[in-house]
Protein backbone atom coordinates (compact mmCIF):
# COMPACT_ATOMS: atom_id res chain seq x y z
CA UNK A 1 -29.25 -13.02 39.84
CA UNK A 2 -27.24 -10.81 42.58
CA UNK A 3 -29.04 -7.51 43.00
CA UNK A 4 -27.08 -4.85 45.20
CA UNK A 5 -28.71 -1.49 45.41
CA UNK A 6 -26.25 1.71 45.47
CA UNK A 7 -26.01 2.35 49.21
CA UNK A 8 -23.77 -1.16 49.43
CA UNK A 9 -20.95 -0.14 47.29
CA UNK A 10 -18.65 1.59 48.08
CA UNK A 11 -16.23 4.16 45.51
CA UNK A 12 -13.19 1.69 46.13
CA UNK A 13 -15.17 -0.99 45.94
CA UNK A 14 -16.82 -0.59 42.58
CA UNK A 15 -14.93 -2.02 40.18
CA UNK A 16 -14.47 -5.45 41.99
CA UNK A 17 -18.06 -5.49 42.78
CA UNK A 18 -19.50 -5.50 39.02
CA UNK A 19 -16.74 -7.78 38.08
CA UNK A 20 -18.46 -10.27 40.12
CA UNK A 21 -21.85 -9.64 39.82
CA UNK A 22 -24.81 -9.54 37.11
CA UNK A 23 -26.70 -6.86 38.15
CA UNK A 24 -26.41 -3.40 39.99
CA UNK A 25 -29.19 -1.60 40.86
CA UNK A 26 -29.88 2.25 41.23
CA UNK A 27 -31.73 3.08 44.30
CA UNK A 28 -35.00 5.05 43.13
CA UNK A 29 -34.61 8.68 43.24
CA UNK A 30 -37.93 10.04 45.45
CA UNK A 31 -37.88 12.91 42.89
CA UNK A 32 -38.81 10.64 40.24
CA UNK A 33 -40.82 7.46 41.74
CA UNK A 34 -43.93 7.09 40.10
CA UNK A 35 -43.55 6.65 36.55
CA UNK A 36 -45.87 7.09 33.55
CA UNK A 37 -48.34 4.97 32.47
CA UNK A 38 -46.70 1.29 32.59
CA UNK A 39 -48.82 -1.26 31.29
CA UNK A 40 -45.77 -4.01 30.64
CA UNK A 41 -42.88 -5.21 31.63
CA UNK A 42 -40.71 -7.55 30.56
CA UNK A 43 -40.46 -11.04 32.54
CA UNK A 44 -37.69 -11.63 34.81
CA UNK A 45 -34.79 -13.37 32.77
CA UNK A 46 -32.67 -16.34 33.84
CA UNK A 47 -29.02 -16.45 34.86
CA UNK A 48 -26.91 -14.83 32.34
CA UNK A 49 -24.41 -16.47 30.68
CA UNK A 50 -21.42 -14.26 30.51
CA UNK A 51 -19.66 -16.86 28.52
CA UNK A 52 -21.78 -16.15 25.30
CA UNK A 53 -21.94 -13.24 23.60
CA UNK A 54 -25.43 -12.09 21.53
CA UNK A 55 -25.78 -13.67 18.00
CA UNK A 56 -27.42 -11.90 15.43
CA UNK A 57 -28.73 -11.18 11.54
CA UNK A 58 -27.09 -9.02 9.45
CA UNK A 59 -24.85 -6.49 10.80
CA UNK A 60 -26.96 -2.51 10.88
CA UNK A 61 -24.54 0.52 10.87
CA UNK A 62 -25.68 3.45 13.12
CA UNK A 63 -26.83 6.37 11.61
CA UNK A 64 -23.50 7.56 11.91
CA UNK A 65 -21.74 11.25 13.78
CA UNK A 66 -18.82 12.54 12.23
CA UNK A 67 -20.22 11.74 9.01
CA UNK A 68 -19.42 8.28 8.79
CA UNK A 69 -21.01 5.75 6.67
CA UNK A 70 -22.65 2.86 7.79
CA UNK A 71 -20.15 0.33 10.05
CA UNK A 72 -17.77 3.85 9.96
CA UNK A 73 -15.87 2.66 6.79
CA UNK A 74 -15.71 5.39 4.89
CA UNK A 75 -16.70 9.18 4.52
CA UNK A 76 -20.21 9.59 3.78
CA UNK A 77 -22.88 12.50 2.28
CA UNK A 78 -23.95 13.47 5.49
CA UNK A 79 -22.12 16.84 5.25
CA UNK A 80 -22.60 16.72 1.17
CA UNK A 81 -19.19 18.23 0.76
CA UNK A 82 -18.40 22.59 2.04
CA UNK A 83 -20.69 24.09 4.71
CA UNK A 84 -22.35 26.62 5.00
CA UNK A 85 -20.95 29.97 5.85
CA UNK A 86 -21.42 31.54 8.05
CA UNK A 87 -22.20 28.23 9.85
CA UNK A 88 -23.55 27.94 13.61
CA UNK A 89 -24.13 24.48 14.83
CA UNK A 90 -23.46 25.17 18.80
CA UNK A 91 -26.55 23.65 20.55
CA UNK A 92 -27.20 27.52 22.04
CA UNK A 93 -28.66 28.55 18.76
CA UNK A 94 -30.71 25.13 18.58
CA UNK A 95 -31.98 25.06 22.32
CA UNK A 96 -33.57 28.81 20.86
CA UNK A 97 -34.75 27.22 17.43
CA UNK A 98 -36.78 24.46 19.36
CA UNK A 99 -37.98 26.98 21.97
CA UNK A 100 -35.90 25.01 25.00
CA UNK A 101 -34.90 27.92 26.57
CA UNK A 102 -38.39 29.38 27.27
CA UNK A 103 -38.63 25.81 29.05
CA UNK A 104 -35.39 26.38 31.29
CA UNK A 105 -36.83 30.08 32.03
CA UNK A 106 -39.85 27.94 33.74
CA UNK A 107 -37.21 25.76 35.55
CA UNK A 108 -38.24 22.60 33.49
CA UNK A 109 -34.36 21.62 32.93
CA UNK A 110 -35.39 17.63 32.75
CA UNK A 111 -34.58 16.97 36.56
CA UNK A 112 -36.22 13.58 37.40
CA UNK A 113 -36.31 12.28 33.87
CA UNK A 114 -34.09 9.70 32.90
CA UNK A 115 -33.23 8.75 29.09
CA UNK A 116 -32.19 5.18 27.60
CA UNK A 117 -29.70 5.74 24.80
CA UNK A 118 -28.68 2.55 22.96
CA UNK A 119 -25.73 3.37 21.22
CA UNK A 120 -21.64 2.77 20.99
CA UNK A 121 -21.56 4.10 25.05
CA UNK A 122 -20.06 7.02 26.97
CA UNK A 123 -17.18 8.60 26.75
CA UNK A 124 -15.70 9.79 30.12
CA UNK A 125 -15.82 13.22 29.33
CA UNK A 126 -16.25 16.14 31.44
CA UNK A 127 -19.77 17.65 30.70
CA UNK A 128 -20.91 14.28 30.77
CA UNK A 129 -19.67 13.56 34.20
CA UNK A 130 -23.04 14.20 35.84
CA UNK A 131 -25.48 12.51 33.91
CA UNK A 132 -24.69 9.09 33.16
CA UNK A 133 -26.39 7.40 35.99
CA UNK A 134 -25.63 3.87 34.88
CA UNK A 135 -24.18 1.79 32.26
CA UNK A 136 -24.74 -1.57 30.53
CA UNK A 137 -22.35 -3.13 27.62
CA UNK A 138 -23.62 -6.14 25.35
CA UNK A 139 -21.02 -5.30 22.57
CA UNK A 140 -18.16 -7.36 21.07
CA UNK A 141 -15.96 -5.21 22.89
CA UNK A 142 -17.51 -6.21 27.05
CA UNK A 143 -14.84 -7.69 28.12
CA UNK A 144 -11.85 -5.65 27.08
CA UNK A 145 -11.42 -3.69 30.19
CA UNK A 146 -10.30 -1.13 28.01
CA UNK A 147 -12.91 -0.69 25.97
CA UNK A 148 -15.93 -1.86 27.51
CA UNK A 149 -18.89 0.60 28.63
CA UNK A 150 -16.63 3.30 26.63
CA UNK A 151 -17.38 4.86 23.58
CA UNK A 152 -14.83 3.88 21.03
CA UNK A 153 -16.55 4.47 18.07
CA UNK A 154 -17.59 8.44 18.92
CA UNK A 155 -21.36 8.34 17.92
CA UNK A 156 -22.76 7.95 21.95
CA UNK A 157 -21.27 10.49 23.22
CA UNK A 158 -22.23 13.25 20.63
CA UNK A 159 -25.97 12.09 21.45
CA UNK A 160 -25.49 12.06 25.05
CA UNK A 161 -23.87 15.18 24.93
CA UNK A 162 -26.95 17.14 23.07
CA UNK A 163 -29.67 15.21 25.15
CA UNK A 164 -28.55 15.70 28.29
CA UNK A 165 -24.59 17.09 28.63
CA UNK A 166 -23.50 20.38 30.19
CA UNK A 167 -20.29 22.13 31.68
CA UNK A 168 -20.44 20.77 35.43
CA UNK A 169 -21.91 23.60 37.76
CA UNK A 170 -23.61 25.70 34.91
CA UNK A 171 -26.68 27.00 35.32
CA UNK A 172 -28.28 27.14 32.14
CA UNK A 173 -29.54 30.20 31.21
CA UNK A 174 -26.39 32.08 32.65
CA UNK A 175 -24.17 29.58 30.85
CA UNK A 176 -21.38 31.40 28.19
CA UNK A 177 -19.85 30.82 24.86
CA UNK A 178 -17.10 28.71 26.59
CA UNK A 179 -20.27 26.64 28.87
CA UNK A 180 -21.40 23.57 26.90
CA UNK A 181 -25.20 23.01 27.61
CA UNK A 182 -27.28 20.36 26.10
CA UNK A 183 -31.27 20.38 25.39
CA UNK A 184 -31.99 19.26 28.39
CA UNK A 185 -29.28 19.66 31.01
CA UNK A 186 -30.73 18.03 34.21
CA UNK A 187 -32.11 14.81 32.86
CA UNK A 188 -30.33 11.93 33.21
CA UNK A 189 -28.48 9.23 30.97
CA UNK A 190 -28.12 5.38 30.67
CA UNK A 191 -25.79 4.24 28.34
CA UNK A 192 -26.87 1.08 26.94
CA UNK A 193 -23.46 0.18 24.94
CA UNK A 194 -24.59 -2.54 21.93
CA UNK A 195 -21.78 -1.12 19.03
CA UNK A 196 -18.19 -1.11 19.16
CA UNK A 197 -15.43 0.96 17.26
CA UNK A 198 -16.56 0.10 13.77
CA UNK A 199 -20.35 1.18 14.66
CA UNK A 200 -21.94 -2.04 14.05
CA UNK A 201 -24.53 -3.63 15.68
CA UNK A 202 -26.26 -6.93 15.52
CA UNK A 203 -30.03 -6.95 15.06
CA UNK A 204 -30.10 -9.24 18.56
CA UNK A 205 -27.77 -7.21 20.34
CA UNK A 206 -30.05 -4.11 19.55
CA UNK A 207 -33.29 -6.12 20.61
CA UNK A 208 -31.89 -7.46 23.60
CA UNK A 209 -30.33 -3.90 24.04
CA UNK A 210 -34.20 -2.78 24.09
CA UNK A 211 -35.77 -5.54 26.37
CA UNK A 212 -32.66 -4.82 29.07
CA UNK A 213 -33.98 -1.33 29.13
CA UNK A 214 -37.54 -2.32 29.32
CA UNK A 215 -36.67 -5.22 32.26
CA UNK A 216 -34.49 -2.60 34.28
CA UNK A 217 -36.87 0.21 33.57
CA UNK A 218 -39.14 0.42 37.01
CA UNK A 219 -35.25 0.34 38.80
CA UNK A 220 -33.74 2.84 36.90
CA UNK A 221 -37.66 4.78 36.32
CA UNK A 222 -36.55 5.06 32.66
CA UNK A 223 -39.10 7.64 30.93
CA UNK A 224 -37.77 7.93 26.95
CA UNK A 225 -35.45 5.68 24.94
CA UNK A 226 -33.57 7.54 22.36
CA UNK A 227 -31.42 5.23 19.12
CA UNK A 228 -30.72 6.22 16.26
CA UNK A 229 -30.03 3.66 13.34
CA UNK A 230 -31.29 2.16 9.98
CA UNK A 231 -31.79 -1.39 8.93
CA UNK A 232 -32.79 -2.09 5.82
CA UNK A 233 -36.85 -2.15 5.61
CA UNK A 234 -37.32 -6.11 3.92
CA UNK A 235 -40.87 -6.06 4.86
CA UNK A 236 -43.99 -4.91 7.29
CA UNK A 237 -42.95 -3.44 10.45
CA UNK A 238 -45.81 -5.96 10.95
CA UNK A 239 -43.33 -8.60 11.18
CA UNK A 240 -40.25 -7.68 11.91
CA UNK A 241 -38.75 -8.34 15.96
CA UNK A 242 -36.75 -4.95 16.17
CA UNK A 243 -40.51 -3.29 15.30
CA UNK A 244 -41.81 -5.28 18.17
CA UNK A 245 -39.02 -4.82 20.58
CA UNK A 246 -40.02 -0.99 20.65
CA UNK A 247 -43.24 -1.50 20.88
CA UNK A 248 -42.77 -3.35 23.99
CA UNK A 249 -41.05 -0.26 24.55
CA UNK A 250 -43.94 2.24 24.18
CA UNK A 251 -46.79 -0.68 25.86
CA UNK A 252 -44.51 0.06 28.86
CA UNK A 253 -44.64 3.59 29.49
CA UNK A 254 -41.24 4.31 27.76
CA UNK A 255 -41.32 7.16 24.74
CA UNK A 256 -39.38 6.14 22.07
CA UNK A 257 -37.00 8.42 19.61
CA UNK A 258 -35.98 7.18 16.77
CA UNK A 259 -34.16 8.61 13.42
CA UNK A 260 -36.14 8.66 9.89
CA UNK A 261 -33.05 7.76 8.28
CA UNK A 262 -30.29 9.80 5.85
CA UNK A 263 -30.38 8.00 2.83
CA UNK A 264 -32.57 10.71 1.33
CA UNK A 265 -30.64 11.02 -1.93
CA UNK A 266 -31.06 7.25 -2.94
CA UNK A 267 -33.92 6.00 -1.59
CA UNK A 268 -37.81 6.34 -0.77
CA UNK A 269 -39.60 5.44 2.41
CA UNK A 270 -38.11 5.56 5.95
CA UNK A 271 -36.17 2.19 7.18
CA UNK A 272 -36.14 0.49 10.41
CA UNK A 273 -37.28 0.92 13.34
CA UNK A 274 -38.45 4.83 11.84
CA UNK A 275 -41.53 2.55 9.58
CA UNK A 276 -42.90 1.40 12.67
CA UNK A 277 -46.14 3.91 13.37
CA UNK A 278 -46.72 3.66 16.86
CA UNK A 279 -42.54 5.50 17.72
CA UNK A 280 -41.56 8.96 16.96
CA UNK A 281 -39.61 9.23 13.84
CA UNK A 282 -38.10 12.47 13.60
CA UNK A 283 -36.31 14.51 10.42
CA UNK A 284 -32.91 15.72 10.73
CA UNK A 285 -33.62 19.36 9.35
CA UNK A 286 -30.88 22.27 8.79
CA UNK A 287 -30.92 25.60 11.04
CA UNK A 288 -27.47 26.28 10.91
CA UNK A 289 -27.84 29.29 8.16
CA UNK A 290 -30.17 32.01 7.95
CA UNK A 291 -33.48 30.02 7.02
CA UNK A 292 -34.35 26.09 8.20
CA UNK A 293 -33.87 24.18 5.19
CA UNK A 294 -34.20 20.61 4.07
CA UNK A 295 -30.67 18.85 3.15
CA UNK A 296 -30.38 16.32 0.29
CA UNK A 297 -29.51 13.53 3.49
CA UNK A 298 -32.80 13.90 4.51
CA UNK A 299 -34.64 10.56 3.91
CA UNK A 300 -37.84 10.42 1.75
CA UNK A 301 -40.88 8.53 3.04
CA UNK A 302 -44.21 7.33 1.31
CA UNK A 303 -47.73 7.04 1.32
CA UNK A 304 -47.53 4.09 4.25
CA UNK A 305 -45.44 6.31 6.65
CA UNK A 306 -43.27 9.54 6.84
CA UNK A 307 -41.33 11.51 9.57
CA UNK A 308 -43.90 12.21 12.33
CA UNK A 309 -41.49 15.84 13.40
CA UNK A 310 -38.58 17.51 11.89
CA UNK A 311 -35.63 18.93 14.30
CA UNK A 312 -32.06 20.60 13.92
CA UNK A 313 -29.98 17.58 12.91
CA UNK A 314 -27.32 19.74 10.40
CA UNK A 315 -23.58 20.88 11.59
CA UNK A 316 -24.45 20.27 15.25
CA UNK A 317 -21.61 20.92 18.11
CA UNK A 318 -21.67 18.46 20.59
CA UNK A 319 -19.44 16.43 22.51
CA UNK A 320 -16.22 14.60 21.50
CA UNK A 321 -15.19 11.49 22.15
CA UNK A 322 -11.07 11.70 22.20
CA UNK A 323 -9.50 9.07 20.22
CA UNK A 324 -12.72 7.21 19.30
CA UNK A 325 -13.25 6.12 15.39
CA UNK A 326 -14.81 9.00 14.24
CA UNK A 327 -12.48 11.36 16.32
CA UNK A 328 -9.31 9.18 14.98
CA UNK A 329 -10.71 9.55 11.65
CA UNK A 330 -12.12 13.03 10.82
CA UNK A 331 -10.17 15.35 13.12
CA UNK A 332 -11.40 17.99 10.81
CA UNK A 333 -14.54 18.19 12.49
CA UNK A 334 -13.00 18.95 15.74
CA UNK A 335 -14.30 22.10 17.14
CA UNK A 336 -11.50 22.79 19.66
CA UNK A 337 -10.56 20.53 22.63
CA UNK A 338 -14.22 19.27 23.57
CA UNK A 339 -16.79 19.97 20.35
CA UNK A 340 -17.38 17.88 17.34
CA UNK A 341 -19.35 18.40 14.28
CA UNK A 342 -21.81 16.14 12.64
CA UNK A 343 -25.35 15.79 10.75
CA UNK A 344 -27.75 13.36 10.39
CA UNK A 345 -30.88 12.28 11.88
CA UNK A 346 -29.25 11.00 14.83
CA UNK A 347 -28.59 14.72 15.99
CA UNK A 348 -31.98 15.42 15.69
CA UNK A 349 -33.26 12.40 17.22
CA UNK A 350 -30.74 13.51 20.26
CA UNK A 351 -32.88 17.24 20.82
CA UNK A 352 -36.32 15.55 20.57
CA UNK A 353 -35.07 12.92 23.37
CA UNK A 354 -33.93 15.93 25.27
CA UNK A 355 -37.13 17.75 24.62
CA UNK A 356 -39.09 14.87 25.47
CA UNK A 357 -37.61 14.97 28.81
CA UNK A 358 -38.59 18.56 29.08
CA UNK A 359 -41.91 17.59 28.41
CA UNK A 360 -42.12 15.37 30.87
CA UNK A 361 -41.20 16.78 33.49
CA UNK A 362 -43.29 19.02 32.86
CA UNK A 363 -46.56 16.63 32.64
CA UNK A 364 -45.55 13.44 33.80
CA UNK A 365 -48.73 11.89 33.74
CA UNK A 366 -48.69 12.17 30.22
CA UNK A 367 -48.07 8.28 28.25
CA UNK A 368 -46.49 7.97 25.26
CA UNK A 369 -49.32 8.20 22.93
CA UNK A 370 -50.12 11.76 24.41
CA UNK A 371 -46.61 12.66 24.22
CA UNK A 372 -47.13 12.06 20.35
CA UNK A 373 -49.46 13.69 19.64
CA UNK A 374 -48.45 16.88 21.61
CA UNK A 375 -45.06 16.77 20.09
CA UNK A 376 -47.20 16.48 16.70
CA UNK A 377 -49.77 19.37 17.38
CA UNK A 378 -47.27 21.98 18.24
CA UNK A 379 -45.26 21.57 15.57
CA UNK A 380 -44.32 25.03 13.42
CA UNK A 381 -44.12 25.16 9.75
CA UNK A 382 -41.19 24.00 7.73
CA UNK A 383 -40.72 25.00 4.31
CA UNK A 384 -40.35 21.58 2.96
CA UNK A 385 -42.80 18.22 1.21
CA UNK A 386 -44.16 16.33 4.23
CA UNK A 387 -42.33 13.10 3.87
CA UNK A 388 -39.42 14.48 4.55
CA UNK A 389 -40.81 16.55 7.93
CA UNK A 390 -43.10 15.28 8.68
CA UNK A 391 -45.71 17.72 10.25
CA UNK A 392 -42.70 20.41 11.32
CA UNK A 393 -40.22 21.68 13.41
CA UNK A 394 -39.94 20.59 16.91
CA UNK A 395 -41.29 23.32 18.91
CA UNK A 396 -40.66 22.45 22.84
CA UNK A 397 -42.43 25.89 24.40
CA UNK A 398 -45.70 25.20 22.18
CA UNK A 399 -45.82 21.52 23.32
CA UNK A 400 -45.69 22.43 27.03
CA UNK A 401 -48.92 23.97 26.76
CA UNK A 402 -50.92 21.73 24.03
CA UNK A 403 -53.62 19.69 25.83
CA UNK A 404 -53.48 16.29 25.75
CA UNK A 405 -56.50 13.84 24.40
CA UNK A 406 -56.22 10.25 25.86
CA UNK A 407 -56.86 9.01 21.66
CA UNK A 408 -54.65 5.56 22.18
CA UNK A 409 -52.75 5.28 18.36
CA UNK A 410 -54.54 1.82 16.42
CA UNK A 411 -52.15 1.08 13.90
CA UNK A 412 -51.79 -2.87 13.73
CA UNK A 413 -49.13 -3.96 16.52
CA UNK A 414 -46.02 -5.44 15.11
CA UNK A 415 -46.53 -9.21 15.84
CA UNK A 416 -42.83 -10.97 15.59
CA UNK A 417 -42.41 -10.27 19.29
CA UNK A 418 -39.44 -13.14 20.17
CA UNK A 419 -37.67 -11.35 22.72
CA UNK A 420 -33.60 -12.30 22.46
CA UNK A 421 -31.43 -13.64 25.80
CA UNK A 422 -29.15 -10.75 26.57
CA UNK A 423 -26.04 -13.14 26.61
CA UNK A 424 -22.87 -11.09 27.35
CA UNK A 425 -24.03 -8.61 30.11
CA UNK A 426 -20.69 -7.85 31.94
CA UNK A 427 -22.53 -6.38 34.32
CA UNK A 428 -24.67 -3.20 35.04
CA UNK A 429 -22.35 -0.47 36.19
CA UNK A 430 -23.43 2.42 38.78
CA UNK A 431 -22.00 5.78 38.57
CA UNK A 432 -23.00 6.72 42.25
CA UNK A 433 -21.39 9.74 42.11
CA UNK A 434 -19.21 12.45 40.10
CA UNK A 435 -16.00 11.00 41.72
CA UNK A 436 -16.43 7.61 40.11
CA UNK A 437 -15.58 10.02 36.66
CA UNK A 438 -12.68 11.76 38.39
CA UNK A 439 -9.04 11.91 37.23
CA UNK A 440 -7.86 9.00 39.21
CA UNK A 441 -10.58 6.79 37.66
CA UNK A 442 -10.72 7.72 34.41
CA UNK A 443 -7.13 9.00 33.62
CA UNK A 444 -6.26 11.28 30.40
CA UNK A 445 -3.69 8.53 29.69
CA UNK A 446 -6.07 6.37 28.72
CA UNK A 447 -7.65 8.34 25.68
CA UNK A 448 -4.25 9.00 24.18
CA UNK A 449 -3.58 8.97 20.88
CA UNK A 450 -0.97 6.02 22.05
CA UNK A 451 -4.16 3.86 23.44
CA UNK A 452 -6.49 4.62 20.31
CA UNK A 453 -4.13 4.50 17.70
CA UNK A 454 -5.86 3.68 14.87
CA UNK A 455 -3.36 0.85 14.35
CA UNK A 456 -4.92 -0.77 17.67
CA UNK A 457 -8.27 -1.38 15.43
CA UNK A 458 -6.94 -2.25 12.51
């Protein structure tokens, strides 16, 4: 496999350069060399072939923004009809209810921290501009040149945008009402692109979306991976791959986010990958009136396994992706020419990644375990039955100071641990710097309504 590290491309350059190679490589940032706790890493894979793209089970649909339902087909409950009002979903007022901004006040912004979020991609979108660091696609849609490592489908982008996004130049705690700021504004993002427009994923494509992270994660120093989906639960996390692809995960040093679910109103007990003990499944929760409450989306789970933390997941503002499926579809939850609304767990797996970073840049010694239980610890109370939040409210400022035990978790590992060939890689592109998002790159022409017609999908 070609490696070429970032100081050998050139701007110009780029674009033929990952057409014709496997792999780029990030050159190590000093600020962040010496990662936490790495006890495993994936072995070194054989030639790619580009020729083949991943084959899977049974399609999963994302836990979807926007509201969509699973695959995007169709308006779901997520929003369970009128809103609040008065509602406020802008991150400021959740960066306050998690206590982030006490964080930023101590200049822990999540510089040197880098999240994995495997997901429908980026959008090219301003606030975004200076935080996606790299980008891999292993979707249906990798080699459509107008498609590929972009986020068509409008669900990547709104996580991105709340883990890591902000206004370019801001300085977070002068930022204003027109200043978009996510949880953790400094960190950085790879976009590991495994779902195209109609949000669905193959259960391959995710676990070979998972080991590429975990092979590329001592190059890229990779320090939390954040998804957010649900696959039906058919069994034991015990024995199911996706359960033991993220645990290869956490073995290696990398925290791992994941959603409890929003099926709350239908079923009981969290799905996949949120059953597995050893990750952090986290509660969307809403803060967006005058009290947190618990909303009927909220999934339910049971005596083997519930929520671990509850965060702000309801009628949260974050960033658009123009033209993609959900932006196509529900223009109604447009806020303005950059915002979009949506609830679920995803949001609130999107401000524990972010907070996570926080964390860790604060105490990066700290492994994954410890990060846990901290997160766990500091919780504050939430006015609602344990398996739907778990042990509470994200609480960011109490975490920073919670001392750590070095208790390793014992739950049984999952044992169905067949890693899958990530057939399909186009390649592994570098954003070196902000100009490789600039106007001439990444033109407004190409997110018109013309491009993304919905008849383009059909």
């Amino acid at each position: 496999m070609t490696t070429i590290h970032v100081g050998d491309i050139t701007d110009s350059a780029e674009t033929a350069v990952c057409s014709a190679v496997d792999t780029v490589l990030i050159a190590p940032d000093p600020v962040t060399v010496g990662r936490r706790g790495r006890v495993w890493k994936a072995p070194a894979r054989s030639a790619i072939d580009t020729s083949v793209r991943p084959r899977g089970h049974a399609l999963i649909g994302l836990s979807v923004a926007g509201a969509l339902a699973l695959g995007g087909a169709a308006v779901a409950r997520l929003d369970d009809g009128p809103t609040p009002s008065p509602v406020d979903g802008s991150l400021s007022r959740v960066i306050d209810q998690i206590g982030a901004r006490s964080a930023w006040a101590a200049g822990i912004t999540g510089t040197g921290v880098r999240v994995a979020v495997i997901d429908t991609g980026t959008a090219p979108v301003g606030a975004l501009s200076e935080q996606v660091v790299a980008t891999v696609d292993l979707s249906s849609e990798q080699n459509d040149p107008s498609s590929a490592y972009r986020d068509t489908f409008g669900h990547g982008t709104h996580m991105g945008g709340i883990i890591a996004g902000h206004t370019p130049g801001v300085d977070p705690l002068e930022a204003t009402g027109d200043d978009f700021v996510g949880v953790a504004p400094d960190a950085q993002l790879i976009s590991v692109k495994v779902a195209g427009r109609d949000g669905r994923v193959t259960r391959d494509s995710m676990i070979a979306g998972i080991d590429w992270v975990i092979e590329h994660a001592d190059e890229l120093d990779t320090s939390v991976l954040a998804l957010a989906f649900d696959a039906p639960a058919t069994g034991s996390y015990v024995d199911d791959p996706l359960a033991a692809a993220l645990e290869r995960a956490w073995n290696a040093g990398i925290v791992v986010v994941t959603s409890a679910g929003n099926d709350g109103s239908t079923s009981r007990g969290l799905s996949a990958p949120a059953y597995d003990p050893f990750v952090i499944a986290v509660a969307g929760v809403d803060g967006s009136g005058s009290a947190v409450t618990v909303p009927s989306w909220a999934s339910r789970g049971d005596r083997s396994r519930t929520p671990d933390i509850a965060a702000p997941g309801a009628h949260i503002e974050s960033l658009r992706a123009p033209g993609s499926n959900a932006d196509s579809n529900h223009p109604e939850a447009r806020v303005g020419d950059q915002l979009f609304l949506a609830s679920g767990s995803s949001q609130a797996t999107a401000v524990t990644a972010g907070a996570v970073a926080l964390l860790l840049e604060a105490r990066p010694e700290l492994t994954p375990d410890q990060v846990k239980q901290i997160l766990i610890d500091s919780a504050s109370s939430v006015d609602g039955p344990v398996d739907r939040v778990g042990h509470g409210m994200l609480d960011i400022a109490a975490a920073l100071d919670i001392p750590a035990t070095k208790l390793a978790q014992t739950w049984a590992p999952a044992t169905a641990a067949t890693p899958v060939d990530a057939h399909g890689i186009m390649s592994f592109r570098l954003f070196p710097a902000s100009s490789s998002w600039s106007s001439s790159s990444w033109s407004s022409s190409s997110w018109s309504s013309s491009s993304w017609s919905s008849s383009s999908w059909s």
